[in-house]
PDB file of N, CA and C in Angstrom:
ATOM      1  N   UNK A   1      -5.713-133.648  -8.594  1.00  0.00           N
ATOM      2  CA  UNK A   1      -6.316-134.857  -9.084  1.00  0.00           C
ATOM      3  C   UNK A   1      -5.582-136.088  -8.614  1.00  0.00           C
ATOM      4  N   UNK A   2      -5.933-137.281  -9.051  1.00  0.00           N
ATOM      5  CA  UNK A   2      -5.575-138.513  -8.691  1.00  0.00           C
ATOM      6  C   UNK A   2      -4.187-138.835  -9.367  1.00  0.00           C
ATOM      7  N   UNK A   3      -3.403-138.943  -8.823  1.00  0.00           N
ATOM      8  CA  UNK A   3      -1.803-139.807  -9.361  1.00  0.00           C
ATOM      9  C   UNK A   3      -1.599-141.060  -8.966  1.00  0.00           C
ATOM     10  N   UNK A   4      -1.337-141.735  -9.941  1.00  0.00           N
ATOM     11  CA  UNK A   4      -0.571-143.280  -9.413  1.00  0.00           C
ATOM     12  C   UNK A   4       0.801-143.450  -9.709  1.00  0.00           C
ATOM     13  N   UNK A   5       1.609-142.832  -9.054  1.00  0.00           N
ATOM     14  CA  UNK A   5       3.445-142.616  -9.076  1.00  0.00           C
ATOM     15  C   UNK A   5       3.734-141.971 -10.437  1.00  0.00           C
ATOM     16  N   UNK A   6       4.052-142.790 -11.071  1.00  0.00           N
ATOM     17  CA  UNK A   6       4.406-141.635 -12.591  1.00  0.00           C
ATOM     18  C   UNK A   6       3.044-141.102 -13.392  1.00  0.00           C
ATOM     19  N   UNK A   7       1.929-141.845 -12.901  1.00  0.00           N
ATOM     20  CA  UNK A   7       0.853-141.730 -13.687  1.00  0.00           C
ATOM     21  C   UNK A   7      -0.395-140.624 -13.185  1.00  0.00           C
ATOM     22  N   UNK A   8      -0.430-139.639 -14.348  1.00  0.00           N
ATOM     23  CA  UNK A   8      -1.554-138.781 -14.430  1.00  0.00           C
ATOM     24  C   UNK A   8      -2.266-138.805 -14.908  1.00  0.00           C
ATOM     25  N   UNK A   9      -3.653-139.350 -14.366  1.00  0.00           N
ATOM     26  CA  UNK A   9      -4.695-139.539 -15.684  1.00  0.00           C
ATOM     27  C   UNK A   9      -5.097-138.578 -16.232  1.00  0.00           C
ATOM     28  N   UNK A  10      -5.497-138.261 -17.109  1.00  0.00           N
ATOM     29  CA  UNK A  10      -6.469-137.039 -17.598  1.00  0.00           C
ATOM     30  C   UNK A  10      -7.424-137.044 -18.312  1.00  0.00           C
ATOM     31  N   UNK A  11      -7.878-138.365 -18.110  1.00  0.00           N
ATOM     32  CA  UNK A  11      -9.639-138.087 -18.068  1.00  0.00           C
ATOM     33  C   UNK A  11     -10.120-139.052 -16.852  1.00  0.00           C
ATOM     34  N   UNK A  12     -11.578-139.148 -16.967  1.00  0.00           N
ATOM     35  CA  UNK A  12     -12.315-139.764 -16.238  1.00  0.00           C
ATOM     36  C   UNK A  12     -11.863-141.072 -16.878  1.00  0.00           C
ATOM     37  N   UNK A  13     -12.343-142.828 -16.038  1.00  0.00           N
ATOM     38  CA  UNK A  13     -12.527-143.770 -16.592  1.00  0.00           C
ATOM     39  C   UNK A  13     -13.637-144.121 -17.261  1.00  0.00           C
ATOM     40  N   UNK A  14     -13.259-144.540 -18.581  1.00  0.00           N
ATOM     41  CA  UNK A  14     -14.896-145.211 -19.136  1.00  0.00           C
ATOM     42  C   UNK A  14     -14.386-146.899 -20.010  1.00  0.00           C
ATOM     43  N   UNK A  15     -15.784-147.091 -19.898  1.00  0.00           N
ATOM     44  CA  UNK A  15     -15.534-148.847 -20.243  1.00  0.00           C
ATOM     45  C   UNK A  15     -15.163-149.030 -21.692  1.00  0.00           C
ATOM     46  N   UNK A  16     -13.732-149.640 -22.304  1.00  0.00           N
ATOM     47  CA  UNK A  16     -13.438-149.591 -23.324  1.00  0.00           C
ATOM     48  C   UNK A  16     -14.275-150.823 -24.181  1.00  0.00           C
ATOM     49  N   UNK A  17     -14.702-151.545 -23.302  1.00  0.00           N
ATOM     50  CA  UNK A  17     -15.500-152.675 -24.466  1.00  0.00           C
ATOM     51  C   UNK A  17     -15.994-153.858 -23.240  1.00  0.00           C
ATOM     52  N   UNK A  18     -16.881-154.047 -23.371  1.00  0.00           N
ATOM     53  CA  UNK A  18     -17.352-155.169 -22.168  1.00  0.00           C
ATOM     54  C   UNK A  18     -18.028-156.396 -22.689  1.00  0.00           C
ATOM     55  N   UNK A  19     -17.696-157.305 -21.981  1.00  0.00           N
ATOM     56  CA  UNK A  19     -18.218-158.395 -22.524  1.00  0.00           C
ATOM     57  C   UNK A  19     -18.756-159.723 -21.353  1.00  0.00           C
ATOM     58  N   UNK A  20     -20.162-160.210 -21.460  1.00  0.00           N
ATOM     59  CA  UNK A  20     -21.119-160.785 -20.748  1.00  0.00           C
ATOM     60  C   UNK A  20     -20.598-162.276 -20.781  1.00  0.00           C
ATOM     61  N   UNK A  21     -20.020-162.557 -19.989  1.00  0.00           N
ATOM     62  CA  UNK A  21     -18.796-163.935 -19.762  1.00  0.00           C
ATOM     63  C   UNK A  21     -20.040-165.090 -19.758  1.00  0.00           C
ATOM     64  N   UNK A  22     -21.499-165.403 -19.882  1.00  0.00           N
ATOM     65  CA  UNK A  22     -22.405-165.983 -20.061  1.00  0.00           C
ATOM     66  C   UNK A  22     -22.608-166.421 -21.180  1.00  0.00           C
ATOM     67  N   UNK A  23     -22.476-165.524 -22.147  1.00  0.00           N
ATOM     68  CA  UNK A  23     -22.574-165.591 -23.563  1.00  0.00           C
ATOM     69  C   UNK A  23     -21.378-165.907 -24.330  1.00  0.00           C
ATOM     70  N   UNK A  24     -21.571-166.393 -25.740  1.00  0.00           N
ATOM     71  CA  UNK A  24     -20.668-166.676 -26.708  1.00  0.00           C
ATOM     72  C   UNK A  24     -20.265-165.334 -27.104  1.00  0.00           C
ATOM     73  N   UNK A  25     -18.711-165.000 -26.871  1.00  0.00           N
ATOM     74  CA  UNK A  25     -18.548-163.592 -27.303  1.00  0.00           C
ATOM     75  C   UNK A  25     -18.274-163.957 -28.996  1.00  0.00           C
ATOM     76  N   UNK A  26     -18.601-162.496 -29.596  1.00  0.00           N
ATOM     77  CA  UNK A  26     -19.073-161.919 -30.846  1.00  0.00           C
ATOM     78  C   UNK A  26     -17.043-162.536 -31.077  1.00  0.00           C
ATOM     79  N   UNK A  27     -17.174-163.098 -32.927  1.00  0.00           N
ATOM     80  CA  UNK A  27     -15.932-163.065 -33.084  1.00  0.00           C
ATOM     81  C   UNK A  27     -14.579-162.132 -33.041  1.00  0.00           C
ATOM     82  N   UNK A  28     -15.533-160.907 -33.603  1.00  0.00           N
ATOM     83  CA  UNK A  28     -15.022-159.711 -33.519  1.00  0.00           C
ATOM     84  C   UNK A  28     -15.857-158.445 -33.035  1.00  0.00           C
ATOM     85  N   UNK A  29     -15.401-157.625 -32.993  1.00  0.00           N
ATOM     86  CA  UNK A  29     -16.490-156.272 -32.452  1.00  0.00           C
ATOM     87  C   UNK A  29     -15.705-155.106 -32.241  1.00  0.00           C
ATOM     88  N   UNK A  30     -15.932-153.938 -32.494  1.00  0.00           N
ATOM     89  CA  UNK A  30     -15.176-152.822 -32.339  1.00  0.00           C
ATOM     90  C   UNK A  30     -16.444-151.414 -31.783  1.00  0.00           C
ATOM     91  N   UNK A  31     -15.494-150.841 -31.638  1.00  0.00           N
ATOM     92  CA  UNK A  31     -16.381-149.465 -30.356  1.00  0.00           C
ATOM     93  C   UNK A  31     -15.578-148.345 -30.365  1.00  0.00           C
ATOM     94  N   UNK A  32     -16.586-147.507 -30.749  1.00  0.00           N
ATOM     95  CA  UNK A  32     -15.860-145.834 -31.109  1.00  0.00           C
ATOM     96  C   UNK A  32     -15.946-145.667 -29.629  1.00  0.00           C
ATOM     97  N   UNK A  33     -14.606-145.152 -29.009  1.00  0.00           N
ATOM     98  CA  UNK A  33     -14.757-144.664 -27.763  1.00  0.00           C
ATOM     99  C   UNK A  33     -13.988-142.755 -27.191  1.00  0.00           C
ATOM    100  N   UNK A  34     -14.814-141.716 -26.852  1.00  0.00           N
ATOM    101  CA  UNK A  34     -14.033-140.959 -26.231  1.00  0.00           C
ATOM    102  C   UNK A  34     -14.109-140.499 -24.923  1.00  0.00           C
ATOM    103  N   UNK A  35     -12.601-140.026 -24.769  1.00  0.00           N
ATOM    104  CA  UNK A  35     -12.399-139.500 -23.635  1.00  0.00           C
ATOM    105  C   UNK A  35     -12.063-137.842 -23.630  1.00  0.00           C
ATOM    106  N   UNK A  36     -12.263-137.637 -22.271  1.00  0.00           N
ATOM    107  CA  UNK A  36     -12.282-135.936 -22.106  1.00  0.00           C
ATOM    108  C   UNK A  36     -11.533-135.824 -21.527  1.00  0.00           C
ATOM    109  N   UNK A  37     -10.371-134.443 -21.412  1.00  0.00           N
ATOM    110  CA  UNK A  37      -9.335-133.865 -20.881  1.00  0.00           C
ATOM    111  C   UNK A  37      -9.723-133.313 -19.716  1.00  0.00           C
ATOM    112  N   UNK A  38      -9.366-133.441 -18.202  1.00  0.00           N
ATOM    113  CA  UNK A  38      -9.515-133.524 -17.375  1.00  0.00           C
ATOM    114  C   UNK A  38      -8.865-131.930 -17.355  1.00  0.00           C
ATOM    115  N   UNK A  39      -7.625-131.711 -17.877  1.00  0.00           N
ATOM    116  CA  UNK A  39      -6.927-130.270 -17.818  1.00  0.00           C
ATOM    117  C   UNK A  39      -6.075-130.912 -19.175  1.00  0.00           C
ATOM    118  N   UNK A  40      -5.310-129.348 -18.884  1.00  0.00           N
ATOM    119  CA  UNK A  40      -4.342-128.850 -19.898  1.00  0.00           C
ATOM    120  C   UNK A  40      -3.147-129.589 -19.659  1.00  0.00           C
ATOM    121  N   UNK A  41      -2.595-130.709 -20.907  1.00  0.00           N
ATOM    122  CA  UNK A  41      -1.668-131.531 -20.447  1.00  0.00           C
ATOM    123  C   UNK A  41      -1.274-132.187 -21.530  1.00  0.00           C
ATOM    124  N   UNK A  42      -0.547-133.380 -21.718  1.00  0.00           N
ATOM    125  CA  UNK A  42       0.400-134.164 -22.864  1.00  0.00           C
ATOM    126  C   UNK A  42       0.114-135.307 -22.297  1.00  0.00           C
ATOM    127  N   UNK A  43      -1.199-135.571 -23.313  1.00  0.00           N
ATOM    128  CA  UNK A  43      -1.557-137.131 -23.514  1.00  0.00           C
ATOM    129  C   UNK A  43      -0.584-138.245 -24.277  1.00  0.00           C
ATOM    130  N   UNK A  44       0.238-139.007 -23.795  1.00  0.00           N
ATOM    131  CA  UNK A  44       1.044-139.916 -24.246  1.00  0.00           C
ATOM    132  C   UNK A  44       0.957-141.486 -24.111  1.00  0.00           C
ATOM    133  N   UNK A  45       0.115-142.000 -23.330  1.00  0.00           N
ATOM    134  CA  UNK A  45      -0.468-143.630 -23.169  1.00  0.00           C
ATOM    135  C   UNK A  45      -2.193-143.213 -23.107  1.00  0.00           C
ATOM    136  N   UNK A  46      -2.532-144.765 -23.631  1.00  0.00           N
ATOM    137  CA  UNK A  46      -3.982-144.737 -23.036  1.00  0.00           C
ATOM    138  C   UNK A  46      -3.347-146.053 -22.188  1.00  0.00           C
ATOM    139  N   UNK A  47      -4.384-145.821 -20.455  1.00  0.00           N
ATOM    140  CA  UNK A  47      -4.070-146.977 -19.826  1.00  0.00           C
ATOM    141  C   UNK A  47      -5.441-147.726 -19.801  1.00  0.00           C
ATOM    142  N   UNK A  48      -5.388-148.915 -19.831  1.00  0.00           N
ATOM    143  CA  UNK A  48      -6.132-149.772 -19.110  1.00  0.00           C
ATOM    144  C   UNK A  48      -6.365-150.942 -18.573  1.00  0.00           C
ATOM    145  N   UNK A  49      -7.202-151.780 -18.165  1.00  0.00           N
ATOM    146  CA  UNK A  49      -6.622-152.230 -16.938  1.00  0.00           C
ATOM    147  C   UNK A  49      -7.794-153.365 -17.046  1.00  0.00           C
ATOM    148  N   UNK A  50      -8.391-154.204 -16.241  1.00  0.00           N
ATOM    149  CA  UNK A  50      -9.471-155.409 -16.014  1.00  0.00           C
ATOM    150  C   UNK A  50     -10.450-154.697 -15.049  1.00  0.00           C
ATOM    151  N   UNK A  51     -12.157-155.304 -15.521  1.00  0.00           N
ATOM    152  CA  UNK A  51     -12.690-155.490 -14.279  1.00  0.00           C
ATOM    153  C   UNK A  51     -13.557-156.108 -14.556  1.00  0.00           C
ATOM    154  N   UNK A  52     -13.610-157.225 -13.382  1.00  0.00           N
ATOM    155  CA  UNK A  52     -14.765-158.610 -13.484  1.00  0.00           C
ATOM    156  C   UNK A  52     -15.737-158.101 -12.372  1.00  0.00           C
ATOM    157  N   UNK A  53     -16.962-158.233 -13.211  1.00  0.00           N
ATOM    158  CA  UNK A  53     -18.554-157.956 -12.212  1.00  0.00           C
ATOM    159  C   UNK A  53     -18.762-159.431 -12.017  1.00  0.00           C
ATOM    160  N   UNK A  54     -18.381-160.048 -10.825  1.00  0.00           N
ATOM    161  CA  UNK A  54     -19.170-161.318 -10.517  1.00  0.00           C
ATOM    162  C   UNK A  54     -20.939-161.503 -10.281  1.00  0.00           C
ATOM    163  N   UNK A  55     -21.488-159.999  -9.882  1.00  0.00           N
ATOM    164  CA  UNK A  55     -22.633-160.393  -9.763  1.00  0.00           C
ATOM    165  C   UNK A  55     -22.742-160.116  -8.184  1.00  0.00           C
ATOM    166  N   UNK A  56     -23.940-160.469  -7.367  1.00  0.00           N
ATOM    167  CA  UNK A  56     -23.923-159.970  -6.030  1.00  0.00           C
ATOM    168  C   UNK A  56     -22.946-158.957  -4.930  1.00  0.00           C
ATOM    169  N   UNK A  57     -22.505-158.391  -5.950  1.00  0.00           N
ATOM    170  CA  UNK A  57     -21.583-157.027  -5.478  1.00  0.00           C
ATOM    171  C   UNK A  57     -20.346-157.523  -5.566  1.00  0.00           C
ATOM    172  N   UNK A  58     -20.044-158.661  -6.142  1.00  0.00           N
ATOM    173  CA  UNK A  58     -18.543-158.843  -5.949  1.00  0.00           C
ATOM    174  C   UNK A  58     -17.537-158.382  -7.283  1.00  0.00           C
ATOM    175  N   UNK A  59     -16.708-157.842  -7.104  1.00  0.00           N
ATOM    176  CA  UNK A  59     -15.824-156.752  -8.278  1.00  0.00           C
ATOM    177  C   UNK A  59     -14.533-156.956  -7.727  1.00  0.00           C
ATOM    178  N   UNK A  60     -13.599-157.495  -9.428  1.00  0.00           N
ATOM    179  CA  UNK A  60     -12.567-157.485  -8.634  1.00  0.00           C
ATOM    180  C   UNK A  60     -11.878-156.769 -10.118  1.00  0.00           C
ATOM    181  N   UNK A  61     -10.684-155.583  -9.668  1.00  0.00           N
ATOM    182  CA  UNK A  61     -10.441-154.451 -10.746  1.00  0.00           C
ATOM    183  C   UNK A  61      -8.804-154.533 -10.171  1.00  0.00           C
ATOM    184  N   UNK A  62      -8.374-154.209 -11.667  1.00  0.00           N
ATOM    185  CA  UNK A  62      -6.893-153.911 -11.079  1.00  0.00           C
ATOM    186  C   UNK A  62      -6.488-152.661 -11.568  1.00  0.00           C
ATOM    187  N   UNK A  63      -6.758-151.331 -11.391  1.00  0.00           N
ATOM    188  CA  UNK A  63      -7.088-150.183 -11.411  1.00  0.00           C
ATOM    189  C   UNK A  63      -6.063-149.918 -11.004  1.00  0.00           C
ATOM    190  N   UNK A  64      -4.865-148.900 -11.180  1.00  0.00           N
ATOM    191  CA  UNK A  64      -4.142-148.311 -10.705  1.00  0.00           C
ATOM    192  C   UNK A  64      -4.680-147.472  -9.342  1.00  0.00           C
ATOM    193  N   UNK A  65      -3.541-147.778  -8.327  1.00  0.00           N
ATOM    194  CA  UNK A  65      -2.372-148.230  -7.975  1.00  0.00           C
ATOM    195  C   UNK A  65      -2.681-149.758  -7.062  1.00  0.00           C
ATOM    196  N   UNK A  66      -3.866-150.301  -7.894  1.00  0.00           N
ATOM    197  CA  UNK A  66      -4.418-151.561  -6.971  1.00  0.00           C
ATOM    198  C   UNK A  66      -3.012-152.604  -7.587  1.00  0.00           C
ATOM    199  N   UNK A  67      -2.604-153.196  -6.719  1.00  0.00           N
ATOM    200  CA  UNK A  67      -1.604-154.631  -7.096  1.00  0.00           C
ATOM    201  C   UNK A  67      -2.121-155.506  -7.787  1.00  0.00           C
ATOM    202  N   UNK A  68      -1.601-156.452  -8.677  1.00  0.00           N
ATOM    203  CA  UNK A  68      -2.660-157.814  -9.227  1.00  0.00           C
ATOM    204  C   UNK A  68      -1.344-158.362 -10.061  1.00  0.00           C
ATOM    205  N   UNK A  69      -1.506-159.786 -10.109  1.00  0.00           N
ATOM    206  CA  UNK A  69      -0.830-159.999 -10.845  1.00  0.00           C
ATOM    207  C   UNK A  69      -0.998-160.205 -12.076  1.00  0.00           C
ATOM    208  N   UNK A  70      -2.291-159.492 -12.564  1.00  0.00           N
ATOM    209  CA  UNK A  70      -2.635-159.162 -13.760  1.00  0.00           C
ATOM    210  C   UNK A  70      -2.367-157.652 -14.015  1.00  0.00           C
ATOM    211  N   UNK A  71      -1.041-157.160 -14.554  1.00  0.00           N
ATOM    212  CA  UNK A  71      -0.793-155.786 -15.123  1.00  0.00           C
ATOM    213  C   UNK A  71      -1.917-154.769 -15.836  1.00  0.00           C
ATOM    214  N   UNK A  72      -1.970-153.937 -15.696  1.00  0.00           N
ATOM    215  CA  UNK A  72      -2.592-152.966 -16.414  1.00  0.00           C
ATOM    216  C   UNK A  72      -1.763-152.968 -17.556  1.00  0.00           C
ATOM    217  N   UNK A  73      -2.509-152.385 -18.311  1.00  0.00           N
ATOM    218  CA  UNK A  73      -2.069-152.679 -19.998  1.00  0.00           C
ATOM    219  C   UNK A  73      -1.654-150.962 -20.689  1.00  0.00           C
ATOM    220  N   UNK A  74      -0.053-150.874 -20.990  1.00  0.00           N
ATOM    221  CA  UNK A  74      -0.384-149.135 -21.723  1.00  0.00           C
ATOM    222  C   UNK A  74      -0.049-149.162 -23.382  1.00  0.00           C
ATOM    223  N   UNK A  75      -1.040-148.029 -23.702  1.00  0.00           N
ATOM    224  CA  UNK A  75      -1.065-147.875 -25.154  1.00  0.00           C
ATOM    225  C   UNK A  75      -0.521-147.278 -25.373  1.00  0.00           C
ATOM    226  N   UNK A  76       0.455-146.836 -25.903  1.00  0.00           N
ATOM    227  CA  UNK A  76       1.571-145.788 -26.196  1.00  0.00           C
ATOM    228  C   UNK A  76       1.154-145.228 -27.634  1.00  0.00           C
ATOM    229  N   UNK A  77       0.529-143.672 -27.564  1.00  0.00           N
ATOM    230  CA  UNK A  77      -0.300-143.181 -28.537  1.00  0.00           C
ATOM    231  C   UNK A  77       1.087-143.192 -29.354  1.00  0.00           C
ATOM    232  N   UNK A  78       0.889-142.762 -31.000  1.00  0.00           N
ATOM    233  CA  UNK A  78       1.336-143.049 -32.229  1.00  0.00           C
ATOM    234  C   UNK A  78       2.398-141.293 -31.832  1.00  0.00           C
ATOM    235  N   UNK A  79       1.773-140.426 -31.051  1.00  0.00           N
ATOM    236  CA  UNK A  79       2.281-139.437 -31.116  1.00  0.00           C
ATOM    237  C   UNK A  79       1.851-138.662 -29.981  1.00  0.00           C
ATOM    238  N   UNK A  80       2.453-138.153 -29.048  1.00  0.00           N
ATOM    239  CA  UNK A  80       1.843-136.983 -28.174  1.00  0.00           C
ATOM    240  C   UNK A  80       1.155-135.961 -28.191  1.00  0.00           C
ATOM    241  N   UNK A  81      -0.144-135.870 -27.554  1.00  0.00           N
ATOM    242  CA  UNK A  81      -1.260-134.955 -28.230  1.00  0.00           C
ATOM    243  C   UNK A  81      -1.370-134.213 -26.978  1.00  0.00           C
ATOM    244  N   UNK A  82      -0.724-133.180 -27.182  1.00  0.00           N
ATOM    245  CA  UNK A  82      -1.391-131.792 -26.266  1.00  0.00           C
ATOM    246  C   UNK A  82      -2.746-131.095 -26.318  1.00  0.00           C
ATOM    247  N   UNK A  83      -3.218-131.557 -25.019  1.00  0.00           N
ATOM    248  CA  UNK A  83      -5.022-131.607 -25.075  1.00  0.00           C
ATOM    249  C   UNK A  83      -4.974-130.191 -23.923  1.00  0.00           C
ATOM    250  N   UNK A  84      -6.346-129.751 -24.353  1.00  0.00           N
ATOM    251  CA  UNK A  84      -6.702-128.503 -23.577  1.00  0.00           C
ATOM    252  C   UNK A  84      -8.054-128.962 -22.675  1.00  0.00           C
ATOM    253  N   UNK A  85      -8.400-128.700 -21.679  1.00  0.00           N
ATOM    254  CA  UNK A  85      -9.510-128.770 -20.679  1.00  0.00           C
ATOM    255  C   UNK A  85     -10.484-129.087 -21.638  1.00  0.00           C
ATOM    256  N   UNK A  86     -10.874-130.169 -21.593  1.00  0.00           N
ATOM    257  CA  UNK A  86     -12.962-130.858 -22.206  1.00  0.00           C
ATOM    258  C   UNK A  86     -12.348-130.838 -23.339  1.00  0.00           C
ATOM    259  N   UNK A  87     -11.014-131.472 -24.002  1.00  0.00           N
ATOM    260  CA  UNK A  87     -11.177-131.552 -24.942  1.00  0.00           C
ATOM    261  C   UNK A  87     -11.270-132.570 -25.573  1.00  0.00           C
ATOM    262  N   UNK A  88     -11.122-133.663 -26.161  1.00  0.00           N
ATOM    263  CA  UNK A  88     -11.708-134.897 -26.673  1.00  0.00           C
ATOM    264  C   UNK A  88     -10.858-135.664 -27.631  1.00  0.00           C
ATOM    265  N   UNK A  89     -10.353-137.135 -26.945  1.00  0.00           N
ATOM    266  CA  UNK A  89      -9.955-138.028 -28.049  1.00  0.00           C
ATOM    267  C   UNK A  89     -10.659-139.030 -28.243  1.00  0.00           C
ATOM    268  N   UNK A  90     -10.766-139.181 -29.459  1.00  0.00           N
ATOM    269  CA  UNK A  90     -11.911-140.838 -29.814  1.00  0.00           C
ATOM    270  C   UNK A  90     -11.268-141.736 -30.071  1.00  0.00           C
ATOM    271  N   UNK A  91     -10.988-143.081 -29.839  1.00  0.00           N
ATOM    272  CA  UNK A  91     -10.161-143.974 -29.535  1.00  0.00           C
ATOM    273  C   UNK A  91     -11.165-145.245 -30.425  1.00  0.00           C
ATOM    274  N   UNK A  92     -10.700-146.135 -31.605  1.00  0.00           N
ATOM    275  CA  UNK A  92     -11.392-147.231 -31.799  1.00  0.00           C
ATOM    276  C   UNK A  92     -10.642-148.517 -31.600  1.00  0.00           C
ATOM    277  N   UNK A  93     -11.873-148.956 -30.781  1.00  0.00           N
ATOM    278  CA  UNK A  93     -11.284-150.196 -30.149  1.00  0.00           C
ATOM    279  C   UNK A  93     -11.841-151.235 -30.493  1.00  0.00           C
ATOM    280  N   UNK A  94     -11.447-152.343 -31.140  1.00  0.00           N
ATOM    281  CA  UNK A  94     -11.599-153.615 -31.321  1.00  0.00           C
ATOM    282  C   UNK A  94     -11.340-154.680 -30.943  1.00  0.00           C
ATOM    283  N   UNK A  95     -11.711-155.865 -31.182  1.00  0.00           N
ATOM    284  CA  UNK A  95     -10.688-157.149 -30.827  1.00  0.00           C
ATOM    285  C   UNK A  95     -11.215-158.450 -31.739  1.00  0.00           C
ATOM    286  N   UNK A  96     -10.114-159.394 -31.396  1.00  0.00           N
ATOM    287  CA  UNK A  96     -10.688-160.720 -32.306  1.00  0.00           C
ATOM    288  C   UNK A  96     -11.063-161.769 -31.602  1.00  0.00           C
ATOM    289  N   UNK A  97     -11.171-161.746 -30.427  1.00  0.00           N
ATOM    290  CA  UNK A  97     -11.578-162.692 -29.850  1.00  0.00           C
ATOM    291  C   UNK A  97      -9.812-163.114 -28.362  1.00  0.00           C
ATOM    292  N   UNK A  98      -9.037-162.261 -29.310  1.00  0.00           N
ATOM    293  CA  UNK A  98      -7.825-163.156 -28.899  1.00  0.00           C
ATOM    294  C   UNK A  98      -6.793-161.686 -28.405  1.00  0.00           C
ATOM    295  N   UNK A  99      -7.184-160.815 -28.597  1.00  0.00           N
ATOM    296  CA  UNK A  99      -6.512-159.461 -28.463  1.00  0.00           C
ATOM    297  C   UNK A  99      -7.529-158.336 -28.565  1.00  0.00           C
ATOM    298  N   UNK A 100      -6.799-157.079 -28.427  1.00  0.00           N
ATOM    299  CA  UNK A 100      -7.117-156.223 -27.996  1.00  0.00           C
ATOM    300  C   UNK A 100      -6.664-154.740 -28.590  1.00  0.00           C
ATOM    301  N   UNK A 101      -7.551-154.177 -29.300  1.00  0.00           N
ATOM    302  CA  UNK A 101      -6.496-152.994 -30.538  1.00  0.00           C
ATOM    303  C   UNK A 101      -7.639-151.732 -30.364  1.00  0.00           C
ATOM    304  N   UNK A 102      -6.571-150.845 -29.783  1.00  0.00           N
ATOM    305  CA  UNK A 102      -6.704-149.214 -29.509  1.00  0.00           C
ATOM    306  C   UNK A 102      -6.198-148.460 -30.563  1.00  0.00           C
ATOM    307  N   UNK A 103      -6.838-147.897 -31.241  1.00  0.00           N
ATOM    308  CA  UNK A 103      -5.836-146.889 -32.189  1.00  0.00           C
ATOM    309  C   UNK A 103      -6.503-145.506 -32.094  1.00  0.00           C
ATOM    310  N   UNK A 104      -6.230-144.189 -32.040  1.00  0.00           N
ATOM    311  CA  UNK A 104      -6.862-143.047 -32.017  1.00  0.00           C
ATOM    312  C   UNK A 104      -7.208-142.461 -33.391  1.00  0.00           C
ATOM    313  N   UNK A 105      -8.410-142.162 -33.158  1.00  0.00           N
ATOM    314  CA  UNK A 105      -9.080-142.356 -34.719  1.00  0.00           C
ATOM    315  C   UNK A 105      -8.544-140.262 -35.249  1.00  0.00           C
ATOM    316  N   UNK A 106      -8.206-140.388 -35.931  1.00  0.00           N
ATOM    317  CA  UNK A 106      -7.465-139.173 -36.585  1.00  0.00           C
ATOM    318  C   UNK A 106      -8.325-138.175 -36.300  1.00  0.00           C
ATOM    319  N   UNK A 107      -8.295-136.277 -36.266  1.00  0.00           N
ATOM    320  CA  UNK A 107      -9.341-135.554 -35.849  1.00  0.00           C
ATOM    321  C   UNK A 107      -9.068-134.837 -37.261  1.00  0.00           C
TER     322      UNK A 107
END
């Protein structure tokens, strides 16, 4: 699979919360989100990272191991969760307008 130097993902990417830069964003808003275990492994950060859809194909992402001087962002789970192949964490994510809050919703 894909590595970015110390980093192993183990799941696919999916969009943690998006928001239509046209519009007045919502004060607050939150989003049950999960992800699937790619393999058998020790989930310890959620990472993530920016991506702006300008519109006529233009995308600009700072995706590991892309450079930016906008950092990717890591969540350092509450505890290390040894996940087995397809197996599933649900992650709720919110914000206030001004930040950004991941917490893994208990199983």
């Amino acid at each position: 699979g894909e590595v970015w130097g110390d980093v192993n993902p183990l799941s696919e990417a999916v969009e943690l919360m998006g928001f239509d830069l046209r519009e007045i964003a919502p004060k607050e808003g939150t989003e049950l989100v999960s992800l699937a275990a790619k393999s058998n492994a020790t989930a310890e950060v959620l990472l993530r990272w920016l991506r702006l859809d300008f519109g006529d194909g233009i995308v600009f992402e700072n995706r590991p191991p892309q450079k930016s001087s906008w950092d990717p962002h890591l969540h350092i789970l509450p505890e290390p969760l040894q996940m087995t192949a397809g197996q599933s964490i649900t992650f709720e994510v919110s914000h206030n307008r001004d930040r950004l809050f991941i917490v893994p919703v208990p199983t």
